[in-house]
N, C-alpha and C. Protein backbone atom coordinates (compact mmCIF):
# COMPACT_ATOMS: atom_id res chain seq x y z
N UNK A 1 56.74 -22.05 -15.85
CA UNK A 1 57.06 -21.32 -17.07
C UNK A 1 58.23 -21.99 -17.78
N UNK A 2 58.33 -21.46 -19.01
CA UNK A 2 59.41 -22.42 -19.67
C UNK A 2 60.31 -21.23 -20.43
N UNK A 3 61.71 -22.01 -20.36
CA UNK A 3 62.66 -21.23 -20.42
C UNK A 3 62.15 -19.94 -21.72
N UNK A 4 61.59 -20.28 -22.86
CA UNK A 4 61.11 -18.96 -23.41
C UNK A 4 60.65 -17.83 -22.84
N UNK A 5 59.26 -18.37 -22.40
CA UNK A 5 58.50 -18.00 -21.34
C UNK A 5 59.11 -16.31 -20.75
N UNK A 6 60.26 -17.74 -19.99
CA UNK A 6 60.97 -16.49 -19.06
C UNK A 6 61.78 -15.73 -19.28
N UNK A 7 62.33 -16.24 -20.71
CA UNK A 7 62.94 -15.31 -21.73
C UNK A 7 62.13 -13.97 -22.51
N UNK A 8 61.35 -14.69 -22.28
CA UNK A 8 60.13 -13.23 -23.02
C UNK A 8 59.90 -12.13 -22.10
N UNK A 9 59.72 -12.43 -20.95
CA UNK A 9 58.89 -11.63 -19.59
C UNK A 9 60.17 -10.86 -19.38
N UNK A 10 61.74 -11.30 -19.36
CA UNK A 10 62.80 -10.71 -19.18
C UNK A 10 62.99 -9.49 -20.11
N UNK A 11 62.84 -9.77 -21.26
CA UNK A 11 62.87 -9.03 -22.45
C UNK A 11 61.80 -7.73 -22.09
N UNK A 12 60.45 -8.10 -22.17
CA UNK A 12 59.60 -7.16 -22.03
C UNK A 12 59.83 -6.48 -20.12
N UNK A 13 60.41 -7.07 -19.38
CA UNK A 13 60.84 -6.14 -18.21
C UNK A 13 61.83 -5.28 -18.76
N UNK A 14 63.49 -6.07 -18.80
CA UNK A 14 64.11 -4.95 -19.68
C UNK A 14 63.83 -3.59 -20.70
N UNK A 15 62.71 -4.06 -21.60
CA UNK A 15 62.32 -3.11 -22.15
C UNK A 15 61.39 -1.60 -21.38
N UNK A 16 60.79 -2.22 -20.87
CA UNK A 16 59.73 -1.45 -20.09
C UNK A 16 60.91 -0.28 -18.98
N UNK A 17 61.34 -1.15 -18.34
CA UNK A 17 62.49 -0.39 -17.86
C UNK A 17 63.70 0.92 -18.41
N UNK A 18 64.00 0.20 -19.65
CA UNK A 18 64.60 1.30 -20.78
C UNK A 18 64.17 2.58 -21.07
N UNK A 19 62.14 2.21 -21.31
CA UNK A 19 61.42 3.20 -21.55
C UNK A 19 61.19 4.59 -20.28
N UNK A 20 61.21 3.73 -19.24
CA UNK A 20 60.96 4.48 -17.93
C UNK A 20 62.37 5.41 -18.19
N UNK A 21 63.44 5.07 -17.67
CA UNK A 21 64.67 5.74 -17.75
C UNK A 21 64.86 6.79 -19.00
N UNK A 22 64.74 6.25 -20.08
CA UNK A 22 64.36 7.41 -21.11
C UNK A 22 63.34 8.66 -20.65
N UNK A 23 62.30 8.35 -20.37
CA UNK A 23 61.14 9.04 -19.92
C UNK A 23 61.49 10.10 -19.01
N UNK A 24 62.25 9.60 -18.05
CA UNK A 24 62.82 9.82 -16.56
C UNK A 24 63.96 11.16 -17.17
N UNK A 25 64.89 10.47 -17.94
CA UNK A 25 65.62 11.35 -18.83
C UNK A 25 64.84 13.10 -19.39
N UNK A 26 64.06 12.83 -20.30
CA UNK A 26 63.42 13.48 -20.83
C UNK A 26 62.65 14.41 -19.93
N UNK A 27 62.17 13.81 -19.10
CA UNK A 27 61.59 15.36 -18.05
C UNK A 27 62.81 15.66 -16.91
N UNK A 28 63.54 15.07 -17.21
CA UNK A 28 65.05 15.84 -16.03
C UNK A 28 65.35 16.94 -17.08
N UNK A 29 65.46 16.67 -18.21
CA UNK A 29 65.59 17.93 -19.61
C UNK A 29 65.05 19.02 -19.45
N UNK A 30 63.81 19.00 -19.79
CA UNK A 30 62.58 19.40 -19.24
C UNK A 30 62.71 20.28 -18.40
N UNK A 31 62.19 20.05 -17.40
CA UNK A 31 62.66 20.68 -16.13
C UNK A 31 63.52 22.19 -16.10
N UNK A 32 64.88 21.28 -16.60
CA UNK A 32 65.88 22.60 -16.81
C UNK A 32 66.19 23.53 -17.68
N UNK A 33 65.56 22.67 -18.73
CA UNK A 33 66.02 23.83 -20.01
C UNK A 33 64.71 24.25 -20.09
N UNK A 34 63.41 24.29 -19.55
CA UNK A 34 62.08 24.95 -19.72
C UNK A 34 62.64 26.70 -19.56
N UNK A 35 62.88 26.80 -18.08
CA UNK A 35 62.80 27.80 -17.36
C UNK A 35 64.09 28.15 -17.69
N UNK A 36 65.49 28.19 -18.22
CA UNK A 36 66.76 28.39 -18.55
C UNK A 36 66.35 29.07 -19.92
N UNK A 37 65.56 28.56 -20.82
CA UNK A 37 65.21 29.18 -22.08
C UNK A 37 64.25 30.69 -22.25
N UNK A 38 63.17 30.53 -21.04
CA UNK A 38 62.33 31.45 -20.59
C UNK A 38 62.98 32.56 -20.40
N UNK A 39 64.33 32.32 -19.77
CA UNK A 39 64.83 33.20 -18.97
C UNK A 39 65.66 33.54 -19.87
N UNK A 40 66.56 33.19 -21.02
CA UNK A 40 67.54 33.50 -21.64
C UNK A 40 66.40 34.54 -22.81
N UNK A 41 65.21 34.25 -23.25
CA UNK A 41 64.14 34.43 -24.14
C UNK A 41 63.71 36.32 -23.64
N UNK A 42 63.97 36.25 -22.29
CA UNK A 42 63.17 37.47 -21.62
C UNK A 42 64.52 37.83 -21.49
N UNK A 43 66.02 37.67 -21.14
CA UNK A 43 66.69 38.65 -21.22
C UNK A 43 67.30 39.36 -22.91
N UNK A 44 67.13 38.33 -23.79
CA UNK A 44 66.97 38.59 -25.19
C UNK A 44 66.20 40.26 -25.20
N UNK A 45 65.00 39.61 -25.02
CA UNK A 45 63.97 40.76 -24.96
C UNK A 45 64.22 42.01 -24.56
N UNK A 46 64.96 41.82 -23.27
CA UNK A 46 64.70 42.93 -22.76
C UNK A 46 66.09 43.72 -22.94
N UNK A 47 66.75 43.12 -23.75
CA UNK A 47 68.73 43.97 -24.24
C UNK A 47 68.17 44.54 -25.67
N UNK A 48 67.46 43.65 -26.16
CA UNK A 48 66.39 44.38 -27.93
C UNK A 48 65.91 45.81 -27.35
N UNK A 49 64.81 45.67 -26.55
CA UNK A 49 64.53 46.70 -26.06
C UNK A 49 64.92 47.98 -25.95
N UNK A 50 66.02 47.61 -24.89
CA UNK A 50 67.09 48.57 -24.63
C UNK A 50 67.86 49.44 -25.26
N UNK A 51 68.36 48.32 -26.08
CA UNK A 51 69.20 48.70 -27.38
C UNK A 51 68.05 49.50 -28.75
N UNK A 52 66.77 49.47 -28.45
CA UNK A 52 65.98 49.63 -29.50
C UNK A 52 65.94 51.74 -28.48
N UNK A 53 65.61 51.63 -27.65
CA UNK A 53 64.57 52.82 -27.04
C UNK A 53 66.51 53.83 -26.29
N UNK A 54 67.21 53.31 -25.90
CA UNK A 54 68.38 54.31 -25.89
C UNK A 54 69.87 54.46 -26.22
């Protein structure tokens, strides 16, 4: 291979790698704020409620 070559393949590893970690990022997010929102969403709900019926 020639020094481009291996300049290119570096580039597109680096990149590919970036994407993973982003990715990786994005469902660690995910994950936590799914069920943190669910839960903040249903105690919302259920103080409306409350506050609505006594």
């Amino acid at each position: 291979m020639t020094d481009q070559e291996v300049r290119l393949a570096d580039e597109k590893l680096r990149a590919e790698v970036a994407k993973l970690i982003a990715e990786t990022r994005h469902i660690s997010v995910n994950t936590f704020l799914a069920p943190f929102l669910a839960a903040a969403g249903l105690m919302g709900a259920t103080a409306a409620l409350v506050k609505l019926f006594f």
